[in-house]
N, C-alpha and C. Protein backbone atom coordinates (compact mmCIF):
# COMPACT_ATOMS: atom_id res chain seq x y z
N UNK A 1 -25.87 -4.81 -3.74
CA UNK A 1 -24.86 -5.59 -3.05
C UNK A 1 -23.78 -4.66 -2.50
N UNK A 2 -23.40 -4.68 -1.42
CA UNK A 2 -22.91 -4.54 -0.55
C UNK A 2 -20.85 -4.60 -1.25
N UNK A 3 -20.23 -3.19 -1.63
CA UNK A 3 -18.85 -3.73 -1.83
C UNK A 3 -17.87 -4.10 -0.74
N UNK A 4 -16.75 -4.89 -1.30
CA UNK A 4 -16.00 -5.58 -0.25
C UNK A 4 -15.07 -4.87 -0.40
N UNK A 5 -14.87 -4.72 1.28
CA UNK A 5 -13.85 -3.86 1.36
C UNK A 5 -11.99 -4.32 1.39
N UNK A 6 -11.26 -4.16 0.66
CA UNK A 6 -9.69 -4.57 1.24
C UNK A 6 -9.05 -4.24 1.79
N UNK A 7 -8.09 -4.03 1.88
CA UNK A 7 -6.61 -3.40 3.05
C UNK A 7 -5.82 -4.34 2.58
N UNK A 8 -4.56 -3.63 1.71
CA UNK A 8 -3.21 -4.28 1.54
C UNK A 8 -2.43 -3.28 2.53
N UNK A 9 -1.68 -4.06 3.39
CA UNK A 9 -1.00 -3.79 4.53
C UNK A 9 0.35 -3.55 3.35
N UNK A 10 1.34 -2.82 3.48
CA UNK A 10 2.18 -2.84 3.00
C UNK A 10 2.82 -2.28 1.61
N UNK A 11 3.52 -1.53 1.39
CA UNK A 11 3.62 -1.05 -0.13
C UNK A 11 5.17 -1.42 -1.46
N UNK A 12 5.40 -3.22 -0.31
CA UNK A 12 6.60 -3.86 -0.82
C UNK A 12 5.94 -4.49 -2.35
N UNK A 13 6.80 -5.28 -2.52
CA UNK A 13 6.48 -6.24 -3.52
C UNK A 13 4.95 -6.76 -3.33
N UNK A 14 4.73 -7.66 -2.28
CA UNK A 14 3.87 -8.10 -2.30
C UNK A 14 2.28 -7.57 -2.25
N UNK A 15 2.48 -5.82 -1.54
CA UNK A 15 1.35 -5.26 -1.24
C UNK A 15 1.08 -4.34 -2.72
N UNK A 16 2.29 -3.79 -3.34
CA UNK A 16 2.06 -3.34 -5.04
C UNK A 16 1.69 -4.72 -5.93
N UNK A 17 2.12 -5.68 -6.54
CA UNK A 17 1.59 -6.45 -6.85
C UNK A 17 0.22 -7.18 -6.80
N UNK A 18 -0.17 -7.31 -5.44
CA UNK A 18 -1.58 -7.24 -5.31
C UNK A 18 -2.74 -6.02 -5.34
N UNK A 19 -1.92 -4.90 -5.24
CA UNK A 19 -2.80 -3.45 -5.85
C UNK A 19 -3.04 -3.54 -7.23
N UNK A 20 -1.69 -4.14 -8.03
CA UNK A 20 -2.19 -3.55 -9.39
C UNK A 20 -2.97 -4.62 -9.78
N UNK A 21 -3.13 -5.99 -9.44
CA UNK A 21 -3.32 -6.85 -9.59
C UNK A 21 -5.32 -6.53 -9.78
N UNK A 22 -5.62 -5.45 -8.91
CA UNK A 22 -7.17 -5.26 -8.47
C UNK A 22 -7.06 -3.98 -9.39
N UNK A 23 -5.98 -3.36 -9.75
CA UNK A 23 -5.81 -2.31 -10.83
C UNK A 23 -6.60 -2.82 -12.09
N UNK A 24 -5.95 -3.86 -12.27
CA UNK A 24 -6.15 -4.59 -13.91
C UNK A 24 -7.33 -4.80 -14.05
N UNK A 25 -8.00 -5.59 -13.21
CA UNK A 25 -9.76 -6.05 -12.99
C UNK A 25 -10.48 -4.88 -12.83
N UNK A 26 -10.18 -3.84 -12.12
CA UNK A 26 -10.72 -3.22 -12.09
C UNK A 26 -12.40 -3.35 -11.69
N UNK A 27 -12.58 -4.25 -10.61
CA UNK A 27 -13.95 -4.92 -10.16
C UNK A 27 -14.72 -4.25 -9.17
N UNK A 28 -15.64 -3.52 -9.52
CA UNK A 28 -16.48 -2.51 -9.10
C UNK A 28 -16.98 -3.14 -7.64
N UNK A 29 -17.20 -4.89 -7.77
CA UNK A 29 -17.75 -4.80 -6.20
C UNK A 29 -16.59 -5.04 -4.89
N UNK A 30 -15.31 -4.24 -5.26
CA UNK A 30 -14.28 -4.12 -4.30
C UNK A 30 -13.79 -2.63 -4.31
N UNK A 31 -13.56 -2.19 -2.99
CA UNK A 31 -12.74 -1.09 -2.81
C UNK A 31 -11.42 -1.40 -2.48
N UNK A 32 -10.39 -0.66 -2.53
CA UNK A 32 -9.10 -1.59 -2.18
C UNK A 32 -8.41 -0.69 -2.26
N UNK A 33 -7.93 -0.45 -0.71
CA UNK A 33 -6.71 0.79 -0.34
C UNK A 33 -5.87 0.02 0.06
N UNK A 34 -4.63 0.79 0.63
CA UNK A 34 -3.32 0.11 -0.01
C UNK A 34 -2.53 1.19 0.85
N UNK A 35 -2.08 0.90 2.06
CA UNK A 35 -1.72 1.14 3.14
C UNK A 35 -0.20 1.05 3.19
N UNK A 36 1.07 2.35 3.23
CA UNK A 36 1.94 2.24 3.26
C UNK A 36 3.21 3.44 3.86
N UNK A 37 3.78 3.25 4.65
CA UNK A 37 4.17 4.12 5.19
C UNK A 37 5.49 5.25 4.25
N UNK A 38 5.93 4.22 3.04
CA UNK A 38 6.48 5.33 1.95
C UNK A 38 5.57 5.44 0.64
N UNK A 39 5.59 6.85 0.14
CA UNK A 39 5.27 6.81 -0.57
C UNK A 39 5.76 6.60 -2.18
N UNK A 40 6.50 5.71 -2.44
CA UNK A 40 7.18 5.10 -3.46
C UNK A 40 7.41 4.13 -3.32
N UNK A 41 7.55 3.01 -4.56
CA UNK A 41 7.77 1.47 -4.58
C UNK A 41 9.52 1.87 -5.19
N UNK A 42 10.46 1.06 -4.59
CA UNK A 42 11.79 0.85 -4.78
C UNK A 42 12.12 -0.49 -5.11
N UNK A 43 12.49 -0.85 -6.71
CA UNK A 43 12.66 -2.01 -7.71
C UNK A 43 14.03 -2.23 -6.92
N UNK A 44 14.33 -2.94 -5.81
CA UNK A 44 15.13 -3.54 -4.62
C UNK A 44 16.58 -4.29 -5.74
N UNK A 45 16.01 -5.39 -6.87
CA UNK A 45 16.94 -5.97 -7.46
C UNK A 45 18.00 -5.42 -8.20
N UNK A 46 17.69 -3.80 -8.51
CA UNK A 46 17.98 -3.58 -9.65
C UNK A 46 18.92 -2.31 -8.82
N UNK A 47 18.95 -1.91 -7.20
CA UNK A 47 19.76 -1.00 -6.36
C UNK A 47 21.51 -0.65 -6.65
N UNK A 48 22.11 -2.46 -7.30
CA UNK A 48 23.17 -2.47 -7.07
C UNK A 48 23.70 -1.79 -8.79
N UNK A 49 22.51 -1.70 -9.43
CA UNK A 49 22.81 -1.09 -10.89
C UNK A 49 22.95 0.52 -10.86
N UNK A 50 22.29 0.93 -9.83
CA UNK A 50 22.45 2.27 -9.29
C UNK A 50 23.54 2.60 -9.04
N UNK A 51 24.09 1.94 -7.70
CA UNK A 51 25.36 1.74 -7.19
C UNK A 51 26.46 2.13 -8.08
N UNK A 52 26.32 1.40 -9.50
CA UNK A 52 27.65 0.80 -10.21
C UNK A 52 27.82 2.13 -11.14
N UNK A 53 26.48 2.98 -11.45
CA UNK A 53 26.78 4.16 -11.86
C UNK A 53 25.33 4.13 -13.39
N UNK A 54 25.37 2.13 -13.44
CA UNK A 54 24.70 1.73 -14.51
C UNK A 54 23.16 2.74 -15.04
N UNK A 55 22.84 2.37 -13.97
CA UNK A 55 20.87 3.19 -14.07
C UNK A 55 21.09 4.51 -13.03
N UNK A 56 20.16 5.56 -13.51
CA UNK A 56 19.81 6.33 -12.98
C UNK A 56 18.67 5.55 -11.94
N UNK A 57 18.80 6.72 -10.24
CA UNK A 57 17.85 6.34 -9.58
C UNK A 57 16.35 6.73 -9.97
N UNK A 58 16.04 7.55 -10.52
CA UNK A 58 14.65 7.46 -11.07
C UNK A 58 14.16 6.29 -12.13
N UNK A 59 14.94 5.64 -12.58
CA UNK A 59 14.49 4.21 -13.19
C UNK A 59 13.88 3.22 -12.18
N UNK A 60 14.15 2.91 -11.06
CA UNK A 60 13.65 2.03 -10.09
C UNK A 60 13.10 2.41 -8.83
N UNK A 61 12.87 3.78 -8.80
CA UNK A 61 12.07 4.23 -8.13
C UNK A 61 10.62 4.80 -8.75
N UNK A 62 9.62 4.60 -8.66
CA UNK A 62 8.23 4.99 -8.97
C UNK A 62 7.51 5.42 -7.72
N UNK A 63 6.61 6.50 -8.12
CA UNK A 63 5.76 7.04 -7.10
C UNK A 63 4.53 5.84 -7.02
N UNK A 64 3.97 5.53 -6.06
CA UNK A 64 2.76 4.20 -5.58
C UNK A 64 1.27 5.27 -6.12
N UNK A 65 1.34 6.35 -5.89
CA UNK A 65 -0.05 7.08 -6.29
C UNK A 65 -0.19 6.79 -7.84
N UNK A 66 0.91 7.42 -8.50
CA UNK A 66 0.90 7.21 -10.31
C UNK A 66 0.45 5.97 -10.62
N UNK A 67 1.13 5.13 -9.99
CA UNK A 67 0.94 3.55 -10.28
C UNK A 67 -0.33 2.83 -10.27
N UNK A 68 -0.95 3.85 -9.20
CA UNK A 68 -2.83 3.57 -9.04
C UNK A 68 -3.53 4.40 -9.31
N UNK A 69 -4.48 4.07 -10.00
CA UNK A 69 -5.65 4.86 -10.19
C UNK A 69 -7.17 4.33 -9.91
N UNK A 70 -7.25 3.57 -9.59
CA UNK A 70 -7.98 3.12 -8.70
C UNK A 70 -8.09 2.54 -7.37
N UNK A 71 -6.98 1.81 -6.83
CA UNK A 71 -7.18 1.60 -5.76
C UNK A 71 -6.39 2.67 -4.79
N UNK A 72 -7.10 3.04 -3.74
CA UNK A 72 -6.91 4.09 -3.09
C UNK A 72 -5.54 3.91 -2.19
N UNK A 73 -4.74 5.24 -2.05
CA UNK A 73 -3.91 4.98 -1.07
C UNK A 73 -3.39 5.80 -0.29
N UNK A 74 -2.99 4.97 1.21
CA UNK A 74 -2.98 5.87 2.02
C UNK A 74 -1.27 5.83 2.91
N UNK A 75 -1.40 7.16 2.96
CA UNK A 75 0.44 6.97 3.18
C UNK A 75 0.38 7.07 5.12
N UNK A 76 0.56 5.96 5.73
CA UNK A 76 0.77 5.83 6.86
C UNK A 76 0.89 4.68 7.46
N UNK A 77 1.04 4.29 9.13
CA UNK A 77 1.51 3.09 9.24
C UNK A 77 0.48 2.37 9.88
N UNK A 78 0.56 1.40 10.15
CA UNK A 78 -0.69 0.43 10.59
C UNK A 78 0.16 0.43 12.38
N UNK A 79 -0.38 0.83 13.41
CA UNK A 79 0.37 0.51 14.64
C UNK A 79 -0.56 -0.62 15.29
N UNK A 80 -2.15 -0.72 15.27
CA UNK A 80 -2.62 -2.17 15.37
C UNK A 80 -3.55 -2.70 14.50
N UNK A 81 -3.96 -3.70 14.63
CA UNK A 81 -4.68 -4.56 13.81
C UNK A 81 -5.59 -5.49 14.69
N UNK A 82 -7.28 -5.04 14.74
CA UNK A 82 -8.12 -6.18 15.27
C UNK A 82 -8.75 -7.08 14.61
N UNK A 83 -8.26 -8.03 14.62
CA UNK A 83 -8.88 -9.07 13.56
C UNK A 83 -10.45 -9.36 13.70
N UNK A 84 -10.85 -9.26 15.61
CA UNK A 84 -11.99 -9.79 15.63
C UNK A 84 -13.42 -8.63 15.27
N UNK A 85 -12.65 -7.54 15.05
CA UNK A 85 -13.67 -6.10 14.67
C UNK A 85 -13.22 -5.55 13.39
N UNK A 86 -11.98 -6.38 12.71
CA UNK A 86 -11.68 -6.21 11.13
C UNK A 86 -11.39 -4.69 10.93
N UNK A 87 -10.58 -4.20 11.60
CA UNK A 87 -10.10 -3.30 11.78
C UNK A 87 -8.77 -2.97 12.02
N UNK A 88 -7.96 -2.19 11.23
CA UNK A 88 -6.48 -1.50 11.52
C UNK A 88 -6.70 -0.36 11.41
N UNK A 89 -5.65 0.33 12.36
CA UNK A 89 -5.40 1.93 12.55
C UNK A 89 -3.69 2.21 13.08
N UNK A 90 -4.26 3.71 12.74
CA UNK A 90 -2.66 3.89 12.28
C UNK A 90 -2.73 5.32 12.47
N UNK A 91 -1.38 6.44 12.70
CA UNK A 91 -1.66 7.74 11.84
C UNK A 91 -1.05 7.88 10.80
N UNK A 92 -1.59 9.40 10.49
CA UNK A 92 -1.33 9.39 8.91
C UNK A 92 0.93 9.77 9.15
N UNK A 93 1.29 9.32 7.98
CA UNK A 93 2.49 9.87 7.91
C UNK A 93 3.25 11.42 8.41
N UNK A 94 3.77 11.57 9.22
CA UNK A 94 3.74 13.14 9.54
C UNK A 94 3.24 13.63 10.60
N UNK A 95 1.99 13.04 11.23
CA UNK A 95 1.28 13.78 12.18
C UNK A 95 1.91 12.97 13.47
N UNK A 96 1.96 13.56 14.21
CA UNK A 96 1.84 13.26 15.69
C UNK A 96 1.01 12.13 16.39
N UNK A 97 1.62 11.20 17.05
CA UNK A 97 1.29 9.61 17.40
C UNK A 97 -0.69 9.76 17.91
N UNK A 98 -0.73 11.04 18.46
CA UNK A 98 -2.52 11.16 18.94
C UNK A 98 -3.44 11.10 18.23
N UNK A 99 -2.95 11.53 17.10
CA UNK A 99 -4.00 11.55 15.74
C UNK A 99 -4.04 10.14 14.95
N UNK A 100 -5.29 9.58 14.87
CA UNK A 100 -5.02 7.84 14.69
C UNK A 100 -6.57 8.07 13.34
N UNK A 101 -6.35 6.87 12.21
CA UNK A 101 -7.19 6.83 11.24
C UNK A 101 -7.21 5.50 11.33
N UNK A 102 -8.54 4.64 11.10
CA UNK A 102 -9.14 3.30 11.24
C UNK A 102 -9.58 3.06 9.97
N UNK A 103 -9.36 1.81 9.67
CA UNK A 103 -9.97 1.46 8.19
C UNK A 103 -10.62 -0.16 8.65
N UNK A 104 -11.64 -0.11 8.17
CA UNK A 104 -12.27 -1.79 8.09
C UNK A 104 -11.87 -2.59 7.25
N UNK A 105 -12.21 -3.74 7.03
CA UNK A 105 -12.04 -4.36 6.12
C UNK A 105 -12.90 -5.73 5.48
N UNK A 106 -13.08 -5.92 4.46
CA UNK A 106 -13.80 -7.42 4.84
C UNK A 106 -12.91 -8.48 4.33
N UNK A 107 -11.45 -8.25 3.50
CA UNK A 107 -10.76 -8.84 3.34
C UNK A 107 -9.26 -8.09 3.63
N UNK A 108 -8.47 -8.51 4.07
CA UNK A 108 -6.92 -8.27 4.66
C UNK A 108 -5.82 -8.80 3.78
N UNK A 109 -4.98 -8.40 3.43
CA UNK A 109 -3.83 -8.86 2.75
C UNK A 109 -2.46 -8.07 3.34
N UNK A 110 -2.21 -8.50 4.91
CA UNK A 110 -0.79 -8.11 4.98
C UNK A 110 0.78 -8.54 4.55
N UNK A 111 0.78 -7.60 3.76
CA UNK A 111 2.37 -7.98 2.92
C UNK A 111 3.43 -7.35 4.03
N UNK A 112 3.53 -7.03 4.87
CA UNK A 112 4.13 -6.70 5.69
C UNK A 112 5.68 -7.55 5.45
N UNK A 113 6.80 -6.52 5.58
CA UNK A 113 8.25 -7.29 5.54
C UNK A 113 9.07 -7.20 5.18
């Protein structure tokens, strides 16, 4: 059988949550990269505790690679998306707008926002 492929658009709340979410299961007939143009998840609620002097910023900041170990990830941005060839591309973070990487998909989850 044939694995299914994912694409979480996004590396907010909604696109980490559904990574680790395929973390936990850990279900062999899915691949599941995880598409994001920073490479760190930033705990957003908890900014103004920073602010106040309360938390250190390394408490609510985490690296997105550590966080996965299985689902793959890729640090760059999505510039389109063809739904009808199930396909987004993008370049990688860093490089120059000519250089473009395509990923398929057979399921999509853009958390975009």
């Amino acid at each position: 059988m044939k694995k299914k492929r994912v694409l979480i658009l996004g590396g907010g709340f909604g696109g980490i949550y559904a990574a680790l979410e395929f973390e936990k299961r850990q279900d062999l007939d899915f691949e599941v990269t995880l598409i994001s143009q920073d490479n760190f998840f930033l705990f957003t609620p908890m900014l103004h505790e920073v602010a106040a002097s309360d938390l250190d910023l390394t408490h609510i900041v985490n690296p997105i690679r550590k966080m996965l170990r299985y689902v793959h990830f890729f640090e760059g941005e999505v510039r389109s998306v063809d739904i009808m060839k199930r396909r987004g591309s993008g370049p990688p973070r860093g490089v120059c707008s000519d250089r473009t990487r395509s990923r398929t998909w057979t399921i999509c989850y853009p958390q975009i926002g």
